[in-house]
C-alpha atoms as a PDB file:
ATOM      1  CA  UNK A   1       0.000   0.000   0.000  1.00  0.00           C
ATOM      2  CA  UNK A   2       1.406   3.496  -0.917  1.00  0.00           C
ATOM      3  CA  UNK A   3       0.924   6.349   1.044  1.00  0.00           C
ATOM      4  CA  UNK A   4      -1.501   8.658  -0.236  1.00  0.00           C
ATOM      5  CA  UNK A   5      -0.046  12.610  -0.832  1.00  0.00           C
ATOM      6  CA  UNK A   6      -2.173  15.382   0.328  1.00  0.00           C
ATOM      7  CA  UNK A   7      -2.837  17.349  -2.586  1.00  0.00           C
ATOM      8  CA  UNK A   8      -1.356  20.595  -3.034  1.00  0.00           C
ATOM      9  CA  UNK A   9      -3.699  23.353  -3.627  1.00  0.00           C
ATOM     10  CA  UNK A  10      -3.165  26.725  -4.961  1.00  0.00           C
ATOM     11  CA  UNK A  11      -2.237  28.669  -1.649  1.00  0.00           C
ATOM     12  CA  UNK A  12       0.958  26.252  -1.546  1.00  0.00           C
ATOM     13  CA  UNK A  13       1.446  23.736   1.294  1.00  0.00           C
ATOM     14  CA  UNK A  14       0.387  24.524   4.826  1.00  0.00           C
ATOM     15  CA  UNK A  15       2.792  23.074   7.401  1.00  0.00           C
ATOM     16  CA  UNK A  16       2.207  22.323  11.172  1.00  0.00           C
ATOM     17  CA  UNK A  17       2.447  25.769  12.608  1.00  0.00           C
ATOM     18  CA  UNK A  18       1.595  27.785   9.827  1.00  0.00           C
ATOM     19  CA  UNK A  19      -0.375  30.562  11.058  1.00  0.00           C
ATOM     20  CA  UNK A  20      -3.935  30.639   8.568  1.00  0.00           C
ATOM     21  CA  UNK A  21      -6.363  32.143   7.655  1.00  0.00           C
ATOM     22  CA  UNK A  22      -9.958  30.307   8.392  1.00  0.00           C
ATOM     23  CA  UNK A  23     -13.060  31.098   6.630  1.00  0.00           C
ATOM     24  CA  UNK A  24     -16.604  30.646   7.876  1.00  0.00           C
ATOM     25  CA  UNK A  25     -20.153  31.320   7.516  1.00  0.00           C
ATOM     26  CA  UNK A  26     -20.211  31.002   3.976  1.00  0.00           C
ATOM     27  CA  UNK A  27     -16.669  32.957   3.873  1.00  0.00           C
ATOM     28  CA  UNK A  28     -18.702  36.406   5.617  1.00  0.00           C
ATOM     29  CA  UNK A  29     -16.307  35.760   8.869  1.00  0.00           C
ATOM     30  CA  UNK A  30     -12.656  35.129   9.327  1.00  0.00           C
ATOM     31  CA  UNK A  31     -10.464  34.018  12.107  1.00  0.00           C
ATOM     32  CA  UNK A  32      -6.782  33.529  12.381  1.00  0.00           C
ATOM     33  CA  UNK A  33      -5.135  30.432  13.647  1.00  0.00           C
ATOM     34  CA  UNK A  34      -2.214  27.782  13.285  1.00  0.00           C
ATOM     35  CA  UNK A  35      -2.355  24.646  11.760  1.00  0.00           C
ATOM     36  CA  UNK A  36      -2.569  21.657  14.043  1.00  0.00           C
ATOM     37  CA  UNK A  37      -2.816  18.871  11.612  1.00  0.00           C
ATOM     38  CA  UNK A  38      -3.366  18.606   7.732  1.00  0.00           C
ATOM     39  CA  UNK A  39      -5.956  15.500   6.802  1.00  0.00           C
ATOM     40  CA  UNK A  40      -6.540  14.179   3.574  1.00  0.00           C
ATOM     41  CA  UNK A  41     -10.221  15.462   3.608  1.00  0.00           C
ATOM     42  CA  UNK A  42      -9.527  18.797   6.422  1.00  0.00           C
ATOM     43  CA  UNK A  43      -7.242  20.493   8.098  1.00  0.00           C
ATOM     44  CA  UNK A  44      -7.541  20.984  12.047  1.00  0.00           C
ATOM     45  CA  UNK A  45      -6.634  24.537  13.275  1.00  0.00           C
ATOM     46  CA  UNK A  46      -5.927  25.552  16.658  1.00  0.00           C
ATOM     47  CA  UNK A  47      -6.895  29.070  17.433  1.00  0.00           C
ATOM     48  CA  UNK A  48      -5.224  29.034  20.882  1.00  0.00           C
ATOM     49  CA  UNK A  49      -7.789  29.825  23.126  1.00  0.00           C
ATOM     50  CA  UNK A  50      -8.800  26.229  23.842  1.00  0.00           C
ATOM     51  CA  UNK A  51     -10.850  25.523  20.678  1.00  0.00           C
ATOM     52  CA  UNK A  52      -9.647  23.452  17.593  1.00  0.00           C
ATOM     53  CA  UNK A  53     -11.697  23.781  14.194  1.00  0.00           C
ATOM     54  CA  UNK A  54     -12.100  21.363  11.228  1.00  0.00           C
ATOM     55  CA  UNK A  55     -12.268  23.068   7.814  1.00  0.00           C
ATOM     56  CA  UNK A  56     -12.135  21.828   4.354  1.00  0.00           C
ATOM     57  CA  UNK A  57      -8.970  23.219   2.388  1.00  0.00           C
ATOM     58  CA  UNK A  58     -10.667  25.732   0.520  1.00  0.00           C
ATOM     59  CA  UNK A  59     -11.548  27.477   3.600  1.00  0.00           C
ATOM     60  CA  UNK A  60      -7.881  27.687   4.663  1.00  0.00           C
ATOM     61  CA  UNK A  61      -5.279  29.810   3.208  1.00  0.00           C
ATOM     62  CA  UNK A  62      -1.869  31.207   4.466  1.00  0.00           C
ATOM     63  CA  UNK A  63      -2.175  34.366   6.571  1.00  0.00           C
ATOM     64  CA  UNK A  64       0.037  36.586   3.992  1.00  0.00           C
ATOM     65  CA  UNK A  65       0.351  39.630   6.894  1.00  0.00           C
ATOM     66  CA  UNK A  66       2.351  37.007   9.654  1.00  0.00           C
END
């Protein structure tokens, strides 16, 4: 069995750690957070206050002002 790649989309990979940008609410609302693990299907994002989000990749993109 090979290991399946996460695909790549067009913000670039998103590393543990990478501080994001997370839309929400039908992209009307934004919140910045870090990445705490990329899924094949989501990518978990801690926003340090003691809640972790799910979103689906198109909803996350790299926070271009860090």
């Amino acid at each position: 069995m090979t290991d399946q790649k996460i695909p790549i989309n067009e913000r670039g990979a998103l590393d543990i750690g990478t501080r994001v940008l997370c839309y929400f609410n039908n992209r009307r609302n934004s919140r910045i957070g870090y990445v705490a693990e990329v899924r094949k299907d989501n990518i978990l994002v801690d926003f340090n206050d003691g809640f972790i989000g799910t979103y689906p990749h198109e909803d996350v993109m790299r926070d271009t002002k860090a």
